[in-house]
Protein backbone atom coordinates (compact mmCIF):
# COMPACT_ATOMS: atom_id res chain seq x y z
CA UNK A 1 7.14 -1.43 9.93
CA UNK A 2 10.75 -0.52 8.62
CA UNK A 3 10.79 3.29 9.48
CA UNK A 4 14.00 5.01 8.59
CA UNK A 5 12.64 8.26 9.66
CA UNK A 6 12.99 9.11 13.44
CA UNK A 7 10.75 11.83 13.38
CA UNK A 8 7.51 12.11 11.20
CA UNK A 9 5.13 14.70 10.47
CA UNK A 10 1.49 14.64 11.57
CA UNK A 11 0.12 13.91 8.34
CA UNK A 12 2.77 11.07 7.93
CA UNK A 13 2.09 9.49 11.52
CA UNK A 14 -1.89 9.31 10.41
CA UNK A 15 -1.10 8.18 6.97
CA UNK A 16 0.97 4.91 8.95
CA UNK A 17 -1.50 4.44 11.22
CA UNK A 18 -4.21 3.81 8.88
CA UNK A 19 -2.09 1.96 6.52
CA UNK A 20 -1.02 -0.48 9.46
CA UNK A 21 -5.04 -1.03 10.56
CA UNK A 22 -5.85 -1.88 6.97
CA UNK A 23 -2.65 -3.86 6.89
CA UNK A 24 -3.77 -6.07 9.99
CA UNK A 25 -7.48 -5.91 8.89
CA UNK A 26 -6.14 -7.46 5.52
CA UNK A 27 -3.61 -9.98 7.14
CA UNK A 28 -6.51 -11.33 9.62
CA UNK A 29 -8.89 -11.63 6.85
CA UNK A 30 -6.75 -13.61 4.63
CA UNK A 31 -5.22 -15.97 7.34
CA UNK A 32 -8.75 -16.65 9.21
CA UNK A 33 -10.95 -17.26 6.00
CA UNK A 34 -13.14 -20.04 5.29
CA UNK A 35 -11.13 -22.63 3.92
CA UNK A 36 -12.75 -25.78 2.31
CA UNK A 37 -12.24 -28.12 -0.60
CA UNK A 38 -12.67 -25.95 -3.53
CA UNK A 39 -9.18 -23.99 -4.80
CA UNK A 40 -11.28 -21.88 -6.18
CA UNK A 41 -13.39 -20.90 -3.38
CA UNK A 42 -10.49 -21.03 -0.96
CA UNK A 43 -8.92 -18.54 -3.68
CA UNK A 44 -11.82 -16.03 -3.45
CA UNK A 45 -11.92 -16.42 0.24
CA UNK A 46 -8.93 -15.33 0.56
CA UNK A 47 -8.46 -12.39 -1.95
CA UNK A 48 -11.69 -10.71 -0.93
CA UNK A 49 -9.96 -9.01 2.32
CA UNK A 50 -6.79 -8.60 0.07
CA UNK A 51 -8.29 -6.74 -3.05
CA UNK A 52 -10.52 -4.85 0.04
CA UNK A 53 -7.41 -3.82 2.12
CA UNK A 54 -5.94 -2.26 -1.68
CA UNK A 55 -9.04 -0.42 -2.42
CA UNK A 56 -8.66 0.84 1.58
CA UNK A 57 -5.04 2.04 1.28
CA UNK A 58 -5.86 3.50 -1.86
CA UNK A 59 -8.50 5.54 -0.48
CA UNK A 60 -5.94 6.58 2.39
CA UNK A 61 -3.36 7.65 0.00
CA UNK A 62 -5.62 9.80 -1.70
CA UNK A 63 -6.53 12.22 1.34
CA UNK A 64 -2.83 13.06 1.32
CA UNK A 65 -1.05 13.21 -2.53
CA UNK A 66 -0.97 15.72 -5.05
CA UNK A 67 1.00 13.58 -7.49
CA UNK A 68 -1.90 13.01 -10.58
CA UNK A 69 0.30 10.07 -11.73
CA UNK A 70 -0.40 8.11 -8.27
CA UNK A 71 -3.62 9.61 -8.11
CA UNK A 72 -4.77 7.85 -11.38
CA UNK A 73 -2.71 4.56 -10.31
CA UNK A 74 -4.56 4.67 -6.74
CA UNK A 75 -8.16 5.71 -8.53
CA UNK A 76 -7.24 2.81 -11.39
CA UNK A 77 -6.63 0.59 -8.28
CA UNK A 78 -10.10 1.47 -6.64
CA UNK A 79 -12.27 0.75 -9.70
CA UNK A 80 -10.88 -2.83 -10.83
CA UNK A 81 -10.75 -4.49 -7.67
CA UNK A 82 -14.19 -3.19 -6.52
CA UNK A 83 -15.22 -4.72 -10.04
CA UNK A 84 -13.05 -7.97 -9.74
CA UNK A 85 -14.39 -8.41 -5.79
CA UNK A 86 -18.17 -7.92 -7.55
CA UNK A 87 -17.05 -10.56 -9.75
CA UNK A 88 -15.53 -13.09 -7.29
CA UNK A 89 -18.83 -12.88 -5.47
CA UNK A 90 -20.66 -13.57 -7.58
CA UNK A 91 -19.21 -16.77 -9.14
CA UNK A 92 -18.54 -18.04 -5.50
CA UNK A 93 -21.30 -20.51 -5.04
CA UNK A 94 -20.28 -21.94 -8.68
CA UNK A 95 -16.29 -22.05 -7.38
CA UNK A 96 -17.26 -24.07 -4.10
CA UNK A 97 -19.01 -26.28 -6.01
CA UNK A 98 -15.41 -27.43 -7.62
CA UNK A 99 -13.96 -29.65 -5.76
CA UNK A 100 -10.28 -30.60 -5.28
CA UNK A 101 -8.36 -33.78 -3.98
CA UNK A 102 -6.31 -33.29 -0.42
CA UNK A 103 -3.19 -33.76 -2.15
CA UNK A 104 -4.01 -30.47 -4.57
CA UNK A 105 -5.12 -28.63 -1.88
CA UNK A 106 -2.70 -28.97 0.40
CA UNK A 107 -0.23 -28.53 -2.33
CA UNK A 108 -1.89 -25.21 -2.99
CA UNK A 109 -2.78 -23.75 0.17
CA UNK A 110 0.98 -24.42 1.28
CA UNK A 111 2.22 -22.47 -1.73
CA UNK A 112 -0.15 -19.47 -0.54
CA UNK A 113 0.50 -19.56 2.90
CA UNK A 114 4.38 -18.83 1.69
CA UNK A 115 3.28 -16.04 -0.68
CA UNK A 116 0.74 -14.46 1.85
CA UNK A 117 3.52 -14.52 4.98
CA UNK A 118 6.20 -12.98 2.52
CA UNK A 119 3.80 -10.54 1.21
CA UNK A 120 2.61 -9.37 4.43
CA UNK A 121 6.33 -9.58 5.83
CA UNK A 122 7.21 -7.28 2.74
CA UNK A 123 4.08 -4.89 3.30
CA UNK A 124 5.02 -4.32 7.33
CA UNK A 125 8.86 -3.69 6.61
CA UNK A 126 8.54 -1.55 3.81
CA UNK A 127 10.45 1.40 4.31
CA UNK A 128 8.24 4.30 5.50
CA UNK A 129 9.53 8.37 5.71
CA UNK A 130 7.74 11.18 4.89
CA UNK A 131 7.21 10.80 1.51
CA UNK A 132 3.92 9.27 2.01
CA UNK A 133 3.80 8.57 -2.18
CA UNK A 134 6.81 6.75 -2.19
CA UNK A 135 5.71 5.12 0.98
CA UNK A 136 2.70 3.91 -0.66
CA UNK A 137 4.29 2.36 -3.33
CA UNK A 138 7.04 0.62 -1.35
CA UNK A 139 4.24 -0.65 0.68
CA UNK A 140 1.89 -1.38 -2.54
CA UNK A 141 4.09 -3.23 -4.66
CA UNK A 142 4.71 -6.19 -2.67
CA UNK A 143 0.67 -6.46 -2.54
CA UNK A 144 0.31 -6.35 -6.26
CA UNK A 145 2.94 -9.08 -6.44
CA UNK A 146 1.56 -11.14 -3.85
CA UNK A 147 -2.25 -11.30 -5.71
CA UNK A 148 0.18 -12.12 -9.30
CA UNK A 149 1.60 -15.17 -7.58
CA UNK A 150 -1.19 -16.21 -6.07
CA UNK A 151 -3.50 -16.00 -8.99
CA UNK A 152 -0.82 -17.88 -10.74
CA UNK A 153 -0.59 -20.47 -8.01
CA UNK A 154 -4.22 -21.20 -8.48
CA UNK A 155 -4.30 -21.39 -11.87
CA UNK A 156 -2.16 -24.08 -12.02
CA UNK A 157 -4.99 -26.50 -10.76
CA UNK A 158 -8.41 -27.32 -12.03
CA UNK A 159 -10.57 -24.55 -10.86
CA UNK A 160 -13.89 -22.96 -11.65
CA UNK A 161 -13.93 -22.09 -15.07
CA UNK A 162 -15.54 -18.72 -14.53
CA UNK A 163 -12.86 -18.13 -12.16
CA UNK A 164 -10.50 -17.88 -14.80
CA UNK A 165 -10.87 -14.57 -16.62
CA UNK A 166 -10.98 -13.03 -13.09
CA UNK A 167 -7.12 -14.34 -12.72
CA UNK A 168 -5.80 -13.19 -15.74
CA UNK A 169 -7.49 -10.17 -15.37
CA UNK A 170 -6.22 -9.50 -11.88
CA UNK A 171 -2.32 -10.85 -12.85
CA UNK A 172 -3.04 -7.93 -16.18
CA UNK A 173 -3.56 -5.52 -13.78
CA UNK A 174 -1.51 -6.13 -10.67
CA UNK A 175 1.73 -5.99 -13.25
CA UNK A 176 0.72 -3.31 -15.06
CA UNK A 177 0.26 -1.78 -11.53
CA UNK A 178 4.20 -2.74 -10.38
CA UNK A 179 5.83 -1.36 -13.78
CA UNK A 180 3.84 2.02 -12.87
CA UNK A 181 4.71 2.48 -9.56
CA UNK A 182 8.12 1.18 -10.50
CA UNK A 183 8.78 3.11 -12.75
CA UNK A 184 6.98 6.22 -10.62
CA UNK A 185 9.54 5.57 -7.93
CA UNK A 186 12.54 5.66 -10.40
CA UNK A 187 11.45 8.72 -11.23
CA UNK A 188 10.99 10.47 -7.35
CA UNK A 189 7.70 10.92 -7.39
């Protein structure tokens, strides 16, 4: 993790060292899920431990701020990806039953792989001092961006049709998400 701070306050040190064992909970989930032929399955696999690990640091960030802006952003965060992971589970059996060809998948999973090792690259070297809400947005935004792409990745394949609303619904959010805490950091929050 990029720290520019030498010395950080108690509160700080616990706020990192949660974030970084939800970071590495998130980072194992993602890279050890069941993989088979289905996108869409592989897809849900994959974003269960990463809309998990959001709804996680969320929950961290709001034992320490006092900033009702990121408090709504990190609440708003909670409630729609414990709804979209309701959602992915329960369309899973449906989404392995769609099956894709080796070419598609490997073309897919290789994009993914890319957009999960920059993501998670991005997440661990975000800058961290003791501003633990701009910390959490430094650290935030490259996981919102990461779930856009790869949403868009799989929807460029034939894929479960129920799966469908769930990926616009989660690309809706997760940019809403980035022009908020955006435009929250512009503003010193």
């Amino acid at each position: 993790m990029n720290r520019t701070c030498c010395k950080f306050s108690n509160v700080t040190r616990q706020y990192l060292a949660d974030y970084e064992c939800i970071l590495n909970n998130m980072i194992q989930g993602m890279n050890c899920a069941p993989l088979g032929s289905s996108i869409s399955a592989n897809f849900i696999e994959q974003m269960l431990p990463h809309h998990q690990a959001a709804i996680e640091m969320s929950r961290n960030l709001l034992q320490y701020t006092t900033c009702l802006p990121l408090q709504n952003i990190a609440s708003c965060i909670i409630s729609e990806q414990t709804q979209s992971i309701a959602n992915m589970e329960a369309i899973l059996c449906e989404a392995q039953n769609m099956t894709n060809s080796k070419c598609e998948l490997c073309q897919y999973q290789e994009y993914a792989n890319r957009v999960i090792k920059d993501m998670t690259c991005a997440m661990e070297q975000a800058c961290a001092t003791n501003n633990i809400n701009q910390t959490f947005m430094r650290q935030m935004i490259p996981h919102h961006r990461g779930a856009v792409l790869l949403s868009k990745n799989a929807l460029r394949y034939c894929i479960c049709p129920a799966l469908k609303p769930i990926l616009c619904s989660i690309i809706r959010s997760q940019e809403r998400g980035i022009a908020q805490m955006e435009q929250l950091l512009r503003s010193d929050c």
